[in-house]
N, C-alpha and C. Protein backbone atom coordinates (compact mmCIF):
# COMPACT_ATOMS: atom_id res chain seq x y z
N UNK A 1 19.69 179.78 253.48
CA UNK A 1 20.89 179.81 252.68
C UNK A 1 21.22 178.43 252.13
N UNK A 2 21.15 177.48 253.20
CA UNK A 2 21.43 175.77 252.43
C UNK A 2 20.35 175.32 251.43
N UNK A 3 18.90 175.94 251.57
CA UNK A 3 18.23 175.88 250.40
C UNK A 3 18.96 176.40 248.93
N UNK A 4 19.12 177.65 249.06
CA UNK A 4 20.00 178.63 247.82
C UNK A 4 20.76 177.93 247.08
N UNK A 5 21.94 177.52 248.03
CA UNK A 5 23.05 176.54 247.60
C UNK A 5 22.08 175.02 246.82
N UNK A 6 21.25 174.75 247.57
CA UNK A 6 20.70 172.95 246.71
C UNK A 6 20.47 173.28 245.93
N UNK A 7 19.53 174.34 245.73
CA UNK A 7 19.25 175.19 244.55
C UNK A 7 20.35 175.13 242.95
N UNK A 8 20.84 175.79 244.01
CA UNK A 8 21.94 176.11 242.71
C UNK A 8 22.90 175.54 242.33
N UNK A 9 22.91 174.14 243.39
CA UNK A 9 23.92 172.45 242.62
C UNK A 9 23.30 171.98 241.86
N UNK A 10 21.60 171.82 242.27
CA UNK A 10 20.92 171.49 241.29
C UNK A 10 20.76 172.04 240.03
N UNK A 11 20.54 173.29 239.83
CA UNK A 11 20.41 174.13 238.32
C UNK A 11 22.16 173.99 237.72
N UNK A 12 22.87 173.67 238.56
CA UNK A 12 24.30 173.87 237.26
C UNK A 12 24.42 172.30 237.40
N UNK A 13 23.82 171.14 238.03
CA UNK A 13 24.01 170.07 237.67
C UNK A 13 23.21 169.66 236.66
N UNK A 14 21.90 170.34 236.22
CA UNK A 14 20.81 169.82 235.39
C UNK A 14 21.28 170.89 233.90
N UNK A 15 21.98 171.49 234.62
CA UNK A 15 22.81 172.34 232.98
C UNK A 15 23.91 171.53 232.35
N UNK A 16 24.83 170.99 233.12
CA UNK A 16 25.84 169.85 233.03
C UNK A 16 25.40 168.76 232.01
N UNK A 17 24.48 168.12 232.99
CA UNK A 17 24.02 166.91 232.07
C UNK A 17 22.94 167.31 230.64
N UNK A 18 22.80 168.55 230.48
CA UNK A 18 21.89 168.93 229.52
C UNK A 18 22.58 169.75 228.30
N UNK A 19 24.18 169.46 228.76
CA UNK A 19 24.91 169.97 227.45
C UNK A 19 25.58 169.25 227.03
N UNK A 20 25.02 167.95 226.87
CA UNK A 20 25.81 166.27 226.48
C UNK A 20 26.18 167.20 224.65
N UNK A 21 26.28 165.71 224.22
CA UNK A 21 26.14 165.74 222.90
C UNK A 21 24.66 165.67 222.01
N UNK A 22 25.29 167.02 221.47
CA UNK A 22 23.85 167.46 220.41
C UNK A 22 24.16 166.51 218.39
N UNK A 23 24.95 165.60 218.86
CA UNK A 23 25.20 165.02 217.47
C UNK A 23 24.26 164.45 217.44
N UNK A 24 24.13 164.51 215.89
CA UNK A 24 22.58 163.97 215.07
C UNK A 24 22.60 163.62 214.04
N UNK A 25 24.39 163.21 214.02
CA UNK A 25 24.39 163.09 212.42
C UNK A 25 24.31 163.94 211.05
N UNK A 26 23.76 165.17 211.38
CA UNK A 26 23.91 166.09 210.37
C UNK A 26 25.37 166.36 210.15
N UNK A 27 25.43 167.07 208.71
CA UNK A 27 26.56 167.76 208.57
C UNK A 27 26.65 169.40 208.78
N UNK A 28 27.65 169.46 209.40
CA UNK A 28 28.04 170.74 210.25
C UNK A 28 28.09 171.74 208.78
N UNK A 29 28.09 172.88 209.12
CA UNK A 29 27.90 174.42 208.60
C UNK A 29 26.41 174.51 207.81
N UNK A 30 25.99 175.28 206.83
CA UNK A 30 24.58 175.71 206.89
C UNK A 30 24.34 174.43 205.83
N UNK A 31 22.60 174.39 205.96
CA UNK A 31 21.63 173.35 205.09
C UNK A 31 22.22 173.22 203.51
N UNK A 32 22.46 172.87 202.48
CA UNK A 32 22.55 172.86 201.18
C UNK A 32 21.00 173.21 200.41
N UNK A 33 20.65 174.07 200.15
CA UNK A 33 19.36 174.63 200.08
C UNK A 33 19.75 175.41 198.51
N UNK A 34 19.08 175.31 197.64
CA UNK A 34 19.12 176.48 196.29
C UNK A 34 19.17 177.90 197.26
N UNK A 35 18.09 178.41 198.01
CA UNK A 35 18.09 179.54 198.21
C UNK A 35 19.39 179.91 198.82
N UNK A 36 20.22 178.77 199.92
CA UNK A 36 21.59 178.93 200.40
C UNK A 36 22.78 179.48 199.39
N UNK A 37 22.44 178.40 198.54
CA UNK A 37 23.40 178.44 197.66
C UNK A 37 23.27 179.50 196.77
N UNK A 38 22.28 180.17 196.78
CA UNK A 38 22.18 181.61 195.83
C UNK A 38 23.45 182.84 195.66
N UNK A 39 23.93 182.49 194.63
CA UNK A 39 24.63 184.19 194.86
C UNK A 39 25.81 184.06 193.77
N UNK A 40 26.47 184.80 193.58
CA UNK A 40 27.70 184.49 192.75
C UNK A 40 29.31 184.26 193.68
N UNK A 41 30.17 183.20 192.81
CA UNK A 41 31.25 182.56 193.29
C UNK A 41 32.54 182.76 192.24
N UNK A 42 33.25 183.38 192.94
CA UNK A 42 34.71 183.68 192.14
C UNK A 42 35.75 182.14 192.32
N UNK A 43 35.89 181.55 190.79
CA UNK A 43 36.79 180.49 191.24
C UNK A 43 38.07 180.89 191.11
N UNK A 44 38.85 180.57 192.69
CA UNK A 44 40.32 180.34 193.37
C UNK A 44 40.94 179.19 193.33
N UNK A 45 40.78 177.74 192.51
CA UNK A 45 41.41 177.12 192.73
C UNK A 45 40.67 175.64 191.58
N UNK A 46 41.79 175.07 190.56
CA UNK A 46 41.31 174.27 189.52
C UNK A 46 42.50 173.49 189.72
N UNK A 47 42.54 172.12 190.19
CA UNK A 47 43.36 171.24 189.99
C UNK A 47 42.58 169.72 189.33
N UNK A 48 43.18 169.17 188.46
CA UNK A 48 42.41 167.86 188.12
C UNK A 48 43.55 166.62 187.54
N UNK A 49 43.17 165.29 188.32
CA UNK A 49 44.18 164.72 188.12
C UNK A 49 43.29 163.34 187.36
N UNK A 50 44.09 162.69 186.15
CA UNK A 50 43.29 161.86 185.46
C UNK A 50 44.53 160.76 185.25
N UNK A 51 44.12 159.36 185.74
CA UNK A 51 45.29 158.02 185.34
C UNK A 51 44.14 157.34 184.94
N UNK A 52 45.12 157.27 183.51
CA UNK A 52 44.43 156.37 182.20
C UNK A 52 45.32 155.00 182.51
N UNK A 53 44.67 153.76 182.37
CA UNK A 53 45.74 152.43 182.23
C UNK A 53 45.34 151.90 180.93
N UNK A 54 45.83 151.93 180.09
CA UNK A 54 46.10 150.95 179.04
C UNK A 54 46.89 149.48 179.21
N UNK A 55 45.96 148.84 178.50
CA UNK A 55 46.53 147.41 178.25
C UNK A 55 47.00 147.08 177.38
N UNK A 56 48.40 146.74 177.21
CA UNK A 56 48.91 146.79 175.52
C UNK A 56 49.66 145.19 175.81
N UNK A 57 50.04 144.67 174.79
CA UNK A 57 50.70 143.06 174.46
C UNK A 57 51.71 143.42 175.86
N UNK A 58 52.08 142.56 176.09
CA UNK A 58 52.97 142.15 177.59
C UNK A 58 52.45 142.49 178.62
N UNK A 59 51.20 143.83 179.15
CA UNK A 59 51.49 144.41 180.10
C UNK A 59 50.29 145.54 180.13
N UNK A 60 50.42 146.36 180.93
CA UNK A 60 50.23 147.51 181.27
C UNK A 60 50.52 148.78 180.98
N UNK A 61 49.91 149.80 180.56
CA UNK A 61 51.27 151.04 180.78
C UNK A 61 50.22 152.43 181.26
N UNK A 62 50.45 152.94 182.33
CA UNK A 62 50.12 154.09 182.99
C UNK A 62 50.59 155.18 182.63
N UNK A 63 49.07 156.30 182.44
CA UNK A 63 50.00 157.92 181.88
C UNK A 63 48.47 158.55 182.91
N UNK A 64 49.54 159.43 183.45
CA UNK A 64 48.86 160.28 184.70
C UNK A 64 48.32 161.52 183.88
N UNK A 65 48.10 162.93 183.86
CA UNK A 65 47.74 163.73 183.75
C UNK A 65 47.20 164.51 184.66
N UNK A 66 48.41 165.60 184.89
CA UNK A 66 47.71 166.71 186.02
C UNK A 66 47.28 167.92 185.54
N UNK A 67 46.78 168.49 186.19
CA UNK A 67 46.14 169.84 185.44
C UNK A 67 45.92 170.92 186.77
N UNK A 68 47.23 172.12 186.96
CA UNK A 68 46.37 172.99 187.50
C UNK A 68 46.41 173.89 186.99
N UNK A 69 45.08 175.24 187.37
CA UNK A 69 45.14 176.26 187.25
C UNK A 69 45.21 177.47 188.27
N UNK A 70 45.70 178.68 187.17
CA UNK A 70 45.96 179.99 187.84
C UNK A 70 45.49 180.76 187.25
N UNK A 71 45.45 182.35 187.65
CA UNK A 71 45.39 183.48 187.07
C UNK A 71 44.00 183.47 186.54
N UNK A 72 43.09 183.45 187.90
CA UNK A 72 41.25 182.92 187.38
C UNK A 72 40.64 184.44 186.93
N UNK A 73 41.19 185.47 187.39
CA UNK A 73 40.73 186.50 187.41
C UNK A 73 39.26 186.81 187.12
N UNK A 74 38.30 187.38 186.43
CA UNK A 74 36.97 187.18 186.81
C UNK A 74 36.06 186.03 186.35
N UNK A 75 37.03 184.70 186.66
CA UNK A 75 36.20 183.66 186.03
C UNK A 75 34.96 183.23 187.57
N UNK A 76 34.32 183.02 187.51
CA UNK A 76 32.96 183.40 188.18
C UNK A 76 31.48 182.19 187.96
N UNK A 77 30.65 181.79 188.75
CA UNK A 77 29.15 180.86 188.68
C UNK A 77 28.80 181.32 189.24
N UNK A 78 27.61 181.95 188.85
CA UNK A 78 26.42 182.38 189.37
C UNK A 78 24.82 181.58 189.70
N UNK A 79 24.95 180.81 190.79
CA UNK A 79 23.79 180.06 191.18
C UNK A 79 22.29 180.80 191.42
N UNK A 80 21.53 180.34 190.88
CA UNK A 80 20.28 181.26 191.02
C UNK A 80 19.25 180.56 191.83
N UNK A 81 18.18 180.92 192.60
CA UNK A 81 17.19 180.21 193.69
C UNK A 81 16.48 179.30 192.87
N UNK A 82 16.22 179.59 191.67
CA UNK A 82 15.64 178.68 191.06
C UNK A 82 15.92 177.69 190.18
N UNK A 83 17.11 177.10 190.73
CA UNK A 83 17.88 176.23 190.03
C UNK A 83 18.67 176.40 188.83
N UNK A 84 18.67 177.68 188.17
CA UNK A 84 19.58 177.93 187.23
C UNK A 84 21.02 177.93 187.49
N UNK A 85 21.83 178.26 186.87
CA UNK A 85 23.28 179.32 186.80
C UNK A 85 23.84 179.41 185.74
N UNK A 86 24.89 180.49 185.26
CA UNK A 86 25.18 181.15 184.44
C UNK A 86 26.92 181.34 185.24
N UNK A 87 27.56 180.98 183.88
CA UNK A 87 29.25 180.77 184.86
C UNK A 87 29.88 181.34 183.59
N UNK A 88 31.32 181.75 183.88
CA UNK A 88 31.91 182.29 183.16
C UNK A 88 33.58 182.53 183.48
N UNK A 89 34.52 181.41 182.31
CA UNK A 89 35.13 180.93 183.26
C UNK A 89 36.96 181.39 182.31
N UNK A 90 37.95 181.90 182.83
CA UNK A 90 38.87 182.12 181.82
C UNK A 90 40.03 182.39 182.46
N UNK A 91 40.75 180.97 182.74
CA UNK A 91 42.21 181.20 183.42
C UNK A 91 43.03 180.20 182.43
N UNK A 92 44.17 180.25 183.30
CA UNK A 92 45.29 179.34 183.09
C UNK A 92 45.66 177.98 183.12
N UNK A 93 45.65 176.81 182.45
CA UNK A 93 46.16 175.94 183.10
C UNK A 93 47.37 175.08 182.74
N UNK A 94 48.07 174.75 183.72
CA UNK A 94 49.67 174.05 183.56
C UNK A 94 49.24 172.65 183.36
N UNK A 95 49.47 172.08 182.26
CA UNK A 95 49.20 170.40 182.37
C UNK A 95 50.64 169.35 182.13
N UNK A 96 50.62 168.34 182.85
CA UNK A 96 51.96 167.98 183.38
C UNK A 96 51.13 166.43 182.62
N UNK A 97 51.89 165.64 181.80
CA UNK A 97 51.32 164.47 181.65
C UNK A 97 52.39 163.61 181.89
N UNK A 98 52.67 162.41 182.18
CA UNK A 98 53.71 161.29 182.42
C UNK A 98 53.63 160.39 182.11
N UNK A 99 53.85 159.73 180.73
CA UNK A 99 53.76 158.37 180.19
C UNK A 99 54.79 158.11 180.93
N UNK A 100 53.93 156.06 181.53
CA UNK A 100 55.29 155.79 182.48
C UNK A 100 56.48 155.36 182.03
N UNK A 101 57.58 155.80 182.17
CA UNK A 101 59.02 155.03 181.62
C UNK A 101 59.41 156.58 181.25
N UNK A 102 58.55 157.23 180.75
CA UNK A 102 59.29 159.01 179.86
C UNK A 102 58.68 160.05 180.85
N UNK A 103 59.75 161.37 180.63
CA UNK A 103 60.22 162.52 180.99
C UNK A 103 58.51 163.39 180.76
N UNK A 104 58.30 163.56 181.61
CA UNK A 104 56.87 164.80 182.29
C UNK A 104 57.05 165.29 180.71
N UNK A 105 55.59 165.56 180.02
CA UNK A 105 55.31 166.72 179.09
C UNK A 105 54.72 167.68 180.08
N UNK A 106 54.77 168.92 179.82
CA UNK A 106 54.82 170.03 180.15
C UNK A 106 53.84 171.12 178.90
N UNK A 107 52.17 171.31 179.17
CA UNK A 107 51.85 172.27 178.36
C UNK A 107 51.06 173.37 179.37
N UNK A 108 51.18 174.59 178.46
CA UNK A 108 50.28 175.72 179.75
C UNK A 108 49.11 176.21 178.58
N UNK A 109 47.54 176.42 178.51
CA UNK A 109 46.77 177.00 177.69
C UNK A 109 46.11 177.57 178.37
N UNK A 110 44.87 178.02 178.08
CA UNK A 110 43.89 179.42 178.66
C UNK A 110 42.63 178.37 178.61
N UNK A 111 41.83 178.54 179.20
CA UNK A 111 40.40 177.84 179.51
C UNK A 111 39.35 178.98 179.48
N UNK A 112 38.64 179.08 178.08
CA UNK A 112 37.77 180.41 178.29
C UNK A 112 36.52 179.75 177.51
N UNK A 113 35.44 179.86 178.62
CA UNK A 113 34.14 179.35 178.56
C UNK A 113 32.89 179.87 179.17
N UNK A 114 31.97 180.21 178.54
CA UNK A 114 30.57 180.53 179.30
C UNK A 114 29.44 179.49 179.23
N UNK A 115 28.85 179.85 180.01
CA UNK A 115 27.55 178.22 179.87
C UNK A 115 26.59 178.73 180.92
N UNK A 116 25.29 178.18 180.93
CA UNK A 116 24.14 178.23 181.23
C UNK A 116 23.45 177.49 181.51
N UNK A 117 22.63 176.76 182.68
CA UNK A 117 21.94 175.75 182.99
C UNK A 117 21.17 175.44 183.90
N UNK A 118 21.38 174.33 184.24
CA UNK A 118 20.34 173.90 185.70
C UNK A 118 21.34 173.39 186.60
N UNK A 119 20.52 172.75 187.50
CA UNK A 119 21.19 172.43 188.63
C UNK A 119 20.29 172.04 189.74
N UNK A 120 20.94 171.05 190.42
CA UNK A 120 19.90 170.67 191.54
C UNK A 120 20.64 170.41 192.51
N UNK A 121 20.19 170.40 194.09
CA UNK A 121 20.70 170.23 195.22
C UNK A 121 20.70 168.90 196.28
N UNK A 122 21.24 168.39 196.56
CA UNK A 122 21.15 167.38 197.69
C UNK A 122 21.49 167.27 199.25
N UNK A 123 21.07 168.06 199.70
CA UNK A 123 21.35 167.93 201.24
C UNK A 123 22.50 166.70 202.27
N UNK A 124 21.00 165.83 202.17
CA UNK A 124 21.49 164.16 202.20
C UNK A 124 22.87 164.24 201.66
N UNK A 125 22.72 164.20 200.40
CA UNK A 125 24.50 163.33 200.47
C UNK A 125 25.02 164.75 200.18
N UNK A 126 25.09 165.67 200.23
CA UNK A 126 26.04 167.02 200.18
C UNK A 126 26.48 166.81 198.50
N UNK A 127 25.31 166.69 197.77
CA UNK A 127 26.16 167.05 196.45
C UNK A 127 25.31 167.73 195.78
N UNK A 128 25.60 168.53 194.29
CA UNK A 128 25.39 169.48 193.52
C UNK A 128 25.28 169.01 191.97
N UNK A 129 24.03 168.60 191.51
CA UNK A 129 24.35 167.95 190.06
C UNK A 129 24.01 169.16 189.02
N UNK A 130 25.34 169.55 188.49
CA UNK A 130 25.14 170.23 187.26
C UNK A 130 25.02 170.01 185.94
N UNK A 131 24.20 170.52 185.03
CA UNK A 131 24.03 169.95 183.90
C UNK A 131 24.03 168.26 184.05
N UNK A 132 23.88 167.90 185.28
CA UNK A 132 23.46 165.85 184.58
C UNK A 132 25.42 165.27 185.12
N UNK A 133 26.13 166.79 185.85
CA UNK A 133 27.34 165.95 186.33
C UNK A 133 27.23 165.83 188.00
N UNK A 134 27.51 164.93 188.28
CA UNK A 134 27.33 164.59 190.03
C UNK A 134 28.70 165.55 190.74
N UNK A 135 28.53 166.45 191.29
CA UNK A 135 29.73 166.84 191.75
C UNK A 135 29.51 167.23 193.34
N UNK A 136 30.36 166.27 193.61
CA UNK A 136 30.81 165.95 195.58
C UNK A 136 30.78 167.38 196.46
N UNK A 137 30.10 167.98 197.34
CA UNK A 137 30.33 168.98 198.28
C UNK A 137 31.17 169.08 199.04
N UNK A 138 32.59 169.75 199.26
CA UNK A 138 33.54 169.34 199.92
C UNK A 138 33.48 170.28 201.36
N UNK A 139 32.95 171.49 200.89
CA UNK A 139 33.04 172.42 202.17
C UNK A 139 31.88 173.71 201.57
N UNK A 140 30.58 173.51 202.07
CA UNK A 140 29.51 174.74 202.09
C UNK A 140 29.71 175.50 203.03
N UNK A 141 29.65 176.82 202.94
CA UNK A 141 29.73 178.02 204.13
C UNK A 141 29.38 179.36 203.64
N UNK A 142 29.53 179.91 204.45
CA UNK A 142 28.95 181.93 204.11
C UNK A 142 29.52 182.21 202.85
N UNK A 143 31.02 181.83 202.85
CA UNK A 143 32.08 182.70 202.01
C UNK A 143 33.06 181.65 200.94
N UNK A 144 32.67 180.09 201.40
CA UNK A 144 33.18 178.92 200.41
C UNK A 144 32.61 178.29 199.87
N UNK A 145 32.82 177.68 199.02
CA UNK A 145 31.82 176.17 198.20
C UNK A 145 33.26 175.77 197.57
N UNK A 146 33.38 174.55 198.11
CA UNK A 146 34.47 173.56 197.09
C UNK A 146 34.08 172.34 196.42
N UNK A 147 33.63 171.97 195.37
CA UNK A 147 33.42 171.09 194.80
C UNK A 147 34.50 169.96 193.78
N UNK A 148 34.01 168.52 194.22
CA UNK A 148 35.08 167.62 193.68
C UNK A 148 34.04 166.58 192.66
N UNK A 149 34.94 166.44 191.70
CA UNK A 149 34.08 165.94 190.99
C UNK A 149 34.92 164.61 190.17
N UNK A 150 34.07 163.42 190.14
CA UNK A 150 34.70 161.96 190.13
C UNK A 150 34.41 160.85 189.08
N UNK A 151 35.17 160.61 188.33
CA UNK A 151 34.96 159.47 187.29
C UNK A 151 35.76 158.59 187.44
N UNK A 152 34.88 157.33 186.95
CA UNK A 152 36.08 156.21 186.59
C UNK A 152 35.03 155.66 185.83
N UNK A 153 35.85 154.76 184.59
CA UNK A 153 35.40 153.90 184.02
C UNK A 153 36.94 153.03 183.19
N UNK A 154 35.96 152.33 181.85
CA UNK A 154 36.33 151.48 181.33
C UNK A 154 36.28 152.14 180.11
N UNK A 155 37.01 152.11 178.97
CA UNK A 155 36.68 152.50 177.26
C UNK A 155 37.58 151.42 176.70
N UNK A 156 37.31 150.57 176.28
CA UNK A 156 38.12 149.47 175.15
C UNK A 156 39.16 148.86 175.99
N UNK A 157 40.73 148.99 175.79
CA UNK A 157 41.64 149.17 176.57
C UNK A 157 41.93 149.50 177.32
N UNK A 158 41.55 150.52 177.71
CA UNK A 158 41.66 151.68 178.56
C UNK A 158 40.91 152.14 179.88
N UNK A 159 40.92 151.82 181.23
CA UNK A 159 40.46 152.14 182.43
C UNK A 159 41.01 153.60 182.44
N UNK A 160 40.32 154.44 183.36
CA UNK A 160 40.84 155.63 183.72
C UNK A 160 39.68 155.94 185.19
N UNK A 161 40.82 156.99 185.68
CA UNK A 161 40.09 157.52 187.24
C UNK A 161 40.40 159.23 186.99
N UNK A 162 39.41 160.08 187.00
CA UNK A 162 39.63 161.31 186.61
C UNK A 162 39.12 162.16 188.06
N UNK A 163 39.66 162.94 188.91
CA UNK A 163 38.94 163.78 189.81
C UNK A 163 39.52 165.26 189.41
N UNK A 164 38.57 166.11 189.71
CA UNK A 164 38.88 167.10 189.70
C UNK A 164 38.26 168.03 190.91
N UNK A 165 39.01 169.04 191.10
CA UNK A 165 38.26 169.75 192.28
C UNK A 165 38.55 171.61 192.15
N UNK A 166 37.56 171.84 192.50
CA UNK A 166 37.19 173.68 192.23
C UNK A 166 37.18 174.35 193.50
N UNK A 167 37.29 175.26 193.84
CA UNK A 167 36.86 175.96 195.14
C UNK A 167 36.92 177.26 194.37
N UNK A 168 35.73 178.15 195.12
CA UNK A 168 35.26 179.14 194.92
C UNK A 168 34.98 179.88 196.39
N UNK A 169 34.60 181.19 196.36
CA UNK A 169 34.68 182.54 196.82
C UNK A 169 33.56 183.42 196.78
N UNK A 170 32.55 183.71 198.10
CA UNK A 170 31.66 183.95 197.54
C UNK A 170 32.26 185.74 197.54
C-alpha cells in the first residue's frame, strides 16, 4: 500500500510540474492562414477617426474628423483560399468634423461600394494586406475578424493621423 501511495505522489507531482507554462510567444486563438481566413464576413461595426494639423501664419490649427457607421445590413467580404476577395459594402455613416475654435459639423451619407482583389496574410505580425493596404489584426477567431487600419503622414502643410477600424461576423 505505501508503494501505491509513492506511486501516486509521484505521478500527480510529475503532472504538477509538467503543467508549468506552455507560453511560446505565439498569439492566442487560431493560425492566420488564407485557408483560416476563408469564408464570408458580415460588417458590424465602421468607426474612423482622422486629425489633420495644419500650419497656418501664427500657429497651428487642428480639425478632427470622426466617422461612424450604422445600418450595414448586407454589406459583406468574402475572403477566398486563394488569396482573392470580393466585398460588398452599403451602410450609413454619421461624420462629426471639429475645426478647433468652431461648433461640430454634423453630416450623415450612405457608403455603397463593391470591389475585388487580392490579399495576403501574415501570421508573424497578425496583419492582412489588402489591395497594397496594411491593415492591423485586432481579434481572429471562429466567428470574428476585426481589423484596424493606420496612417500618418505629412502633405505640404498639413500632418494628419487617420485610423480606422472594421469588425466583422462570420
Amino acid at each position: 500500500m505505501k508503494t501505491f501511495k509513492l506511486i501516486l505522489v509521484l505521478a500527480v507531482s510529475i503532472m504538477a510540474f509538467s503543467c508549468g507554462s506552455d507560453d511560446d510567444n505565439t498569439p492566442a486563438g487560431p493560425t492566420l492562414t488564407n485557408e483560416l481566413l476563408a469564408g464570408t464576413y458580415n460588417l458590424n461595426f465602421y468607426n474612423s477617426t482622422d486629425v489633420v494639423v495644419t500650419t497656418v501664419s501664427g500657429g497651428t490649427v487642428t480639425t478632427t474628423i470622426t466617422e461612424v457607421g450604422d445600418t450595414f445590413g448586407g454589406s459583406n467580404v468574402t475572403f477566398n483560399a486563394n488569396g482573392t476577395f470580393t466585398s460588398s459594402f452599403q451602410f450609413r455613416i454619421t461624420e462629426t468634423t471639429t475645426l478647433q475654435g468652431n461648433d461640430p459639423v454634423v453630416e450623415t451619407y450612405i457608403i455603397s461600394d463593391e470591389n475585388s482583389g487580392s490579399y495576403t496574410v501574415n501570421d508573424a505580425n497578425q496583419t492582412i494586406t489588402i489591395d497594397g493596404e496594411l491593415n492591423d489584426v485586432i481579434l481572429f477567431n471562429a466567428t470574428d475578424l476585426r481589423l484596424q487600419y493606420n496612417e500618418n503622414g505629412v502633405d505640404g502643410d498639413e500632418s494628419y493621423t487617420y485610423t480606422e477600424e472594421l469588425r466583422f461576423t462570420r
